[in-house]
C-alpha atoms as a PDB file:
ATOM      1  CA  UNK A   1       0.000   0.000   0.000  1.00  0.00           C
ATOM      2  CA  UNK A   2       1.130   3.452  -0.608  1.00  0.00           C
ATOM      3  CA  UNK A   3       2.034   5.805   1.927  1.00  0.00           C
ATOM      4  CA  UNK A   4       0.143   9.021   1.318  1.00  0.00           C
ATOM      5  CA  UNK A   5       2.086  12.122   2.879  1.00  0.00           C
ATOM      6  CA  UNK A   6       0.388  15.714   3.884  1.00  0.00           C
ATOM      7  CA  UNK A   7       1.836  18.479   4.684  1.00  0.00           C
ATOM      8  CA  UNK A   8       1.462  20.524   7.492  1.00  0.00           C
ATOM      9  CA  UNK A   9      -0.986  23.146   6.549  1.00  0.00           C
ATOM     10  CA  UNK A  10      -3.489  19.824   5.240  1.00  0.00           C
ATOM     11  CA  UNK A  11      -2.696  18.021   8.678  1.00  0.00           C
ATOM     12  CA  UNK A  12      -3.942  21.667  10.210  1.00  0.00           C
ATOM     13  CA  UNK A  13      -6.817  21.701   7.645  1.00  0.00           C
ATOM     14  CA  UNK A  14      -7.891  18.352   8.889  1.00  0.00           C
ATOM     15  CA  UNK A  15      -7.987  18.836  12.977  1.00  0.00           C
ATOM     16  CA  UNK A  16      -9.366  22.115  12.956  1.00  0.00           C
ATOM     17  CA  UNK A  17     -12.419  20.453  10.270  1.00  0.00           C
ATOM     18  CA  UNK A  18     -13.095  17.698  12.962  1.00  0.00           C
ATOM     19  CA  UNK A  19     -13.158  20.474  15.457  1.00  0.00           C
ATOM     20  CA  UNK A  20     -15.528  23.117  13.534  1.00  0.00           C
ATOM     21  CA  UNK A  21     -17.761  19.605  12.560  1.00  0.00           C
ATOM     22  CA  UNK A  22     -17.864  18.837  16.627  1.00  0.00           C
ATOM     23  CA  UNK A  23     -19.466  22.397  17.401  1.00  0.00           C
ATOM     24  CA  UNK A  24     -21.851  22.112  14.530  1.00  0.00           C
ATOM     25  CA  UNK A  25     -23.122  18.824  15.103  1.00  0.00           C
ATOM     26  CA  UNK A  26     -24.118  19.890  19.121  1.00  0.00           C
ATOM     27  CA  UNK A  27     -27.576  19.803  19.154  1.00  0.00           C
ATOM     28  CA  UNK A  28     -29.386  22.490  20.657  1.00  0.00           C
ATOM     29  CA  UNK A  29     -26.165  24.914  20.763  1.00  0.00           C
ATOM     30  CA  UNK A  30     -27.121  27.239  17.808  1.00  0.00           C
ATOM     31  CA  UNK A  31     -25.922  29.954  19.786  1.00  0.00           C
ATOM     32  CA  UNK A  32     -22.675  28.363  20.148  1.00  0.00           C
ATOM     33  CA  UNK A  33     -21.676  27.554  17.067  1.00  0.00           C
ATOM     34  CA  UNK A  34     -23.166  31.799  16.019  1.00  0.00           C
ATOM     35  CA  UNK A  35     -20.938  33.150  18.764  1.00  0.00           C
ATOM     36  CA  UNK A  36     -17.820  30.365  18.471  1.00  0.00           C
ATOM     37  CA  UNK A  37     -17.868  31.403  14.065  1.00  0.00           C
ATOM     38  CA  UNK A  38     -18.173  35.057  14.965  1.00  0.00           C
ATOM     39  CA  UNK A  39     -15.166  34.829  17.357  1.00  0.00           C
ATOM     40  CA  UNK A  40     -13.124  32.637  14.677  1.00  0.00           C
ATOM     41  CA  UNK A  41     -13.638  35.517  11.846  1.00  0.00           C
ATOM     42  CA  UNK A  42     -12.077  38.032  14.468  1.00  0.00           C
ATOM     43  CA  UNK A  43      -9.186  35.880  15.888  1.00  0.00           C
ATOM     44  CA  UNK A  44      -6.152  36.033  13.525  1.00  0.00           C
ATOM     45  CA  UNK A  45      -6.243  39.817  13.755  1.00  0.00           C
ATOM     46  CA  UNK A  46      -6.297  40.258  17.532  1.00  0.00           C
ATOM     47  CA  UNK A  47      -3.305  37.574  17.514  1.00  0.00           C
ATOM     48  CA  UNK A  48      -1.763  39.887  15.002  1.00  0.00           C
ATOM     49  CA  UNK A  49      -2.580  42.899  16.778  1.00  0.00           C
ATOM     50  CA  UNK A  50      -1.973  42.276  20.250  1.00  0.00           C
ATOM     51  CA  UNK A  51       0.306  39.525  20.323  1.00  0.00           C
ATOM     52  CA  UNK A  52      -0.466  35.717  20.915  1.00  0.00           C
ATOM     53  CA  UNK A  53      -0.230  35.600  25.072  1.00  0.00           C
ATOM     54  CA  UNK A  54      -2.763  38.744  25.134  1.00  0.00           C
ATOM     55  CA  UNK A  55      -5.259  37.159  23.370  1.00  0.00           C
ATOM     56  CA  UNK A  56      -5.336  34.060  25.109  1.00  0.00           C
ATOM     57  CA  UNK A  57      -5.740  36.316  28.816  1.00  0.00           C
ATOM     58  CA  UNK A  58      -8.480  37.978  26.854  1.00  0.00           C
ATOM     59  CA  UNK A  59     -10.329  35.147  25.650  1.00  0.00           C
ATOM     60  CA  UNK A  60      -9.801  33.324  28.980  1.00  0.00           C
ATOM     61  CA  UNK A  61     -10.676  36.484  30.618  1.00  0.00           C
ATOM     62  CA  UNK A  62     -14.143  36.505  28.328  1.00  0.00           C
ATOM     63  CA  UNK A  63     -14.364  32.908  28.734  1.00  0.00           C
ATOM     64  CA  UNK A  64     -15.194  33.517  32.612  1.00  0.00           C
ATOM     65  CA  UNK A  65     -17.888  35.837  31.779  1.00  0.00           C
ATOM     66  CA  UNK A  66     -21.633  33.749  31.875  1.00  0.00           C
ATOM     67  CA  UNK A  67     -22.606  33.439  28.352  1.00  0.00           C
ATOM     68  CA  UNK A  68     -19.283  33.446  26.895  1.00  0.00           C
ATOM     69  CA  UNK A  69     -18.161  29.689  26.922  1.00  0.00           C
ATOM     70  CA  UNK A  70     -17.239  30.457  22.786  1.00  0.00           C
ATOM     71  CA  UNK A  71     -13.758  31.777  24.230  1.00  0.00           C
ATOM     72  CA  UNK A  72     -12.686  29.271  26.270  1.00  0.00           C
ATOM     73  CA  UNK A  73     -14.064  26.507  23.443  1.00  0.00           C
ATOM     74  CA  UNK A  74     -11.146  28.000  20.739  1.00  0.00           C
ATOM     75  CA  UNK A  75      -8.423  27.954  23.343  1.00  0.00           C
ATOM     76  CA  UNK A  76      -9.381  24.480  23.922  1.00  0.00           C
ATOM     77  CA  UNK A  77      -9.736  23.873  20.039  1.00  0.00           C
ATOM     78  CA  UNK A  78      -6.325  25.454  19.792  1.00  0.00           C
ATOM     79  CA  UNK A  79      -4.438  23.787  22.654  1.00  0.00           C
ATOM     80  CA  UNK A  80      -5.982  20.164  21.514  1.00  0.00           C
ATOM     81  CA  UNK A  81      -4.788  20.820  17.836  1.00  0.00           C
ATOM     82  CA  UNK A  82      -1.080  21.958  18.973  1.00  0.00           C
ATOM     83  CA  UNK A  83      -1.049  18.450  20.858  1.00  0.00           C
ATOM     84  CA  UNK A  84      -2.536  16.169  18.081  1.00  0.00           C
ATOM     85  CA  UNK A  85       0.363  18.082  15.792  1.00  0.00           C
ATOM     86  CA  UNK A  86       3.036  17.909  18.573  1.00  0.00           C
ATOM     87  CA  UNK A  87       3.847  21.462  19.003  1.00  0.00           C
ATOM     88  CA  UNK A  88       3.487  21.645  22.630  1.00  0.00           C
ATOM     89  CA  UNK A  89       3.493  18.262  24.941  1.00  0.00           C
ATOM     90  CA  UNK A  90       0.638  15.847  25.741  1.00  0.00           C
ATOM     91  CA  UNK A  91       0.555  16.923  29.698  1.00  0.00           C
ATOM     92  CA  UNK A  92      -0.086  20.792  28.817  1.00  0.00           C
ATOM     93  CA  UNK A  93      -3.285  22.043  29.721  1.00  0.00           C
ATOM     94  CA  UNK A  94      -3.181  25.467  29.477  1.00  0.00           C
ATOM     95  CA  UNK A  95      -1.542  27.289  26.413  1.00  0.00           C
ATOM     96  CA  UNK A  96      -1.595  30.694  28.226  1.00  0.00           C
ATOM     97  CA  UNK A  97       0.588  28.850  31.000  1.00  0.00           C
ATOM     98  CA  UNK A  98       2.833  27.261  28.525  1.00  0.00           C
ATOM     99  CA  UNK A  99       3.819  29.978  26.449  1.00  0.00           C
ATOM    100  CA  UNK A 100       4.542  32.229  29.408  1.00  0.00           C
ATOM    101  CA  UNK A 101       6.789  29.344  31.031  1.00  0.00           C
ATOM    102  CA  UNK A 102      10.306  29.233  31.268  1.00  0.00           C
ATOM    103  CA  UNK A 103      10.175  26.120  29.169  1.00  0.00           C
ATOM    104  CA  UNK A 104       9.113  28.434  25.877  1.00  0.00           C
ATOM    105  CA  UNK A 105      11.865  30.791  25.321  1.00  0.00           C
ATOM    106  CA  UNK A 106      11.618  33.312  22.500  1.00  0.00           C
ATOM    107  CA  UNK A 107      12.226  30.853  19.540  1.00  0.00           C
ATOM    108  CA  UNK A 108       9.625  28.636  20.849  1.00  0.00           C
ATOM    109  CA  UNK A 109       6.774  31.303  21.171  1.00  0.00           C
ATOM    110  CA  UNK A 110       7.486  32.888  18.347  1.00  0.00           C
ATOM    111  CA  UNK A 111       7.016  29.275  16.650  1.00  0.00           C
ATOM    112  CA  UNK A 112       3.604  29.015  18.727  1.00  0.00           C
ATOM    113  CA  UNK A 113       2.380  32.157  17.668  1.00  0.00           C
ATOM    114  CA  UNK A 114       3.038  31.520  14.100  1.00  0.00           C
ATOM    115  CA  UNK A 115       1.326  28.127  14.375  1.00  0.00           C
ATOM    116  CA  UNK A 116      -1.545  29.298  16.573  1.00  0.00           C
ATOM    117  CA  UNK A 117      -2.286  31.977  13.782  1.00  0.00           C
ATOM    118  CA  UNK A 118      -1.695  29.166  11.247  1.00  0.00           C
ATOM    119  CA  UNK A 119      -4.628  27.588  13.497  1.00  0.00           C
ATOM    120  CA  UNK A 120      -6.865  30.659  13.515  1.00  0.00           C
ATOM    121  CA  UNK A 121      -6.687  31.015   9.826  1.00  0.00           C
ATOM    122  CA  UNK A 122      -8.511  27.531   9.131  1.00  0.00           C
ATOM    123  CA  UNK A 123     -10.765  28.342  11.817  1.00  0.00           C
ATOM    124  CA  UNK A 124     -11.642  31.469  10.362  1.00  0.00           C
ATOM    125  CA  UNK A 125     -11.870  29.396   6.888  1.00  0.00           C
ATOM    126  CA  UNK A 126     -14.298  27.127   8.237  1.00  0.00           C
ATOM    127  CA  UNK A 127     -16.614  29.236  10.381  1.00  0.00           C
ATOM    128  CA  UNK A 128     -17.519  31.005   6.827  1.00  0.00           C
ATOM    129  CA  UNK A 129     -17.865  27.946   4.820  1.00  0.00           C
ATOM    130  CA  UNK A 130     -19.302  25.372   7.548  1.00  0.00           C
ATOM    131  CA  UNK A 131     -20.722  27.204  10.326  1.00  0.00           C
ATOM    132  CA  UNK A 132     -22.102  30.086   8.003  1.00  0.00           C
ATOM    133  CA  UNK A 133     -20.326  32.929  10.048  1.00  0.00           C
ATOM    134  CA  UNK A 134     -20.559  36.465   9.590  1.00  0.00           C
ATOM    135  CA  UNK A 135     -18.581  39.446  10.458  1.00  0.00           C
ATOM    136  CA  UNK A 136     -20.227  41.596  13.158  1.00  0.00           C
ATOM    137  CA  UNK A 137     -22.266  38.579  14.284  1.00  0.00           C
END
């Protein structure tokens, strides 16, 4: 049988589909899936504009708010996808924690923050095309 090779950006394209696909397919969470695609369209920019470890202590921050379990939902998204593609080890938890630990020096945020924005992009992808998101929404 023939070994079939992806790349990177496909094996991205492929975790963050099974993710978007979970969230859809909850029943009775249309307001979920609204807020979570809303939230997707808006990420890569605030990662751009404030910087990777910001955004996560704002979404977390928004995540504790009632109502706002969206935020917290893409940070898990995004910390179970960096696992499943072996950017940051199995027995992390909390990306917030590991890229402010002494164990992620410069080279390796700076490699989290481009792969975490790698992340956000196919998020953003499929919010429009599978969860029908909208800017402003």
């Amino acid at each position: 049988m023939e070994k079939i090779f992806k790349t990177t950006d496909q094996k991205r394209a492929k975790i963050v589909f099974e993710h978007i696909m979970e969230i859809k397919a909850r029943d009775g969470d249309a307001e979920l899936a609204k807020k979570y695609g809303s939230l997707a369209l808006a990420a890569p920019t605030l990662i751009r504009t404030a910087g990777l470890v910001q955004a996560l202590a704002f979404y977390e921050a928004k995540g504790g708010a009632k109502g706002n379990k969206h935020h917290l939902e893409l940070i898990k998204n995004w910390t179970r996808e960096l696992r499943d593609l072996k950017v940051i080890p199995e027995d992390k938890e909390s990306l917030r924690e590991y890229a402010t630990s002494d164990s992620c020096g410069l080279v390796e945020y700076m490699r989290l923050s481009r792969e975490v924005l790698a992340l956000s992009q196919w998020h953003r992808r499929f919010a429009q095309s599978v969860l029908k998101a909208e800017t402003g929404g």
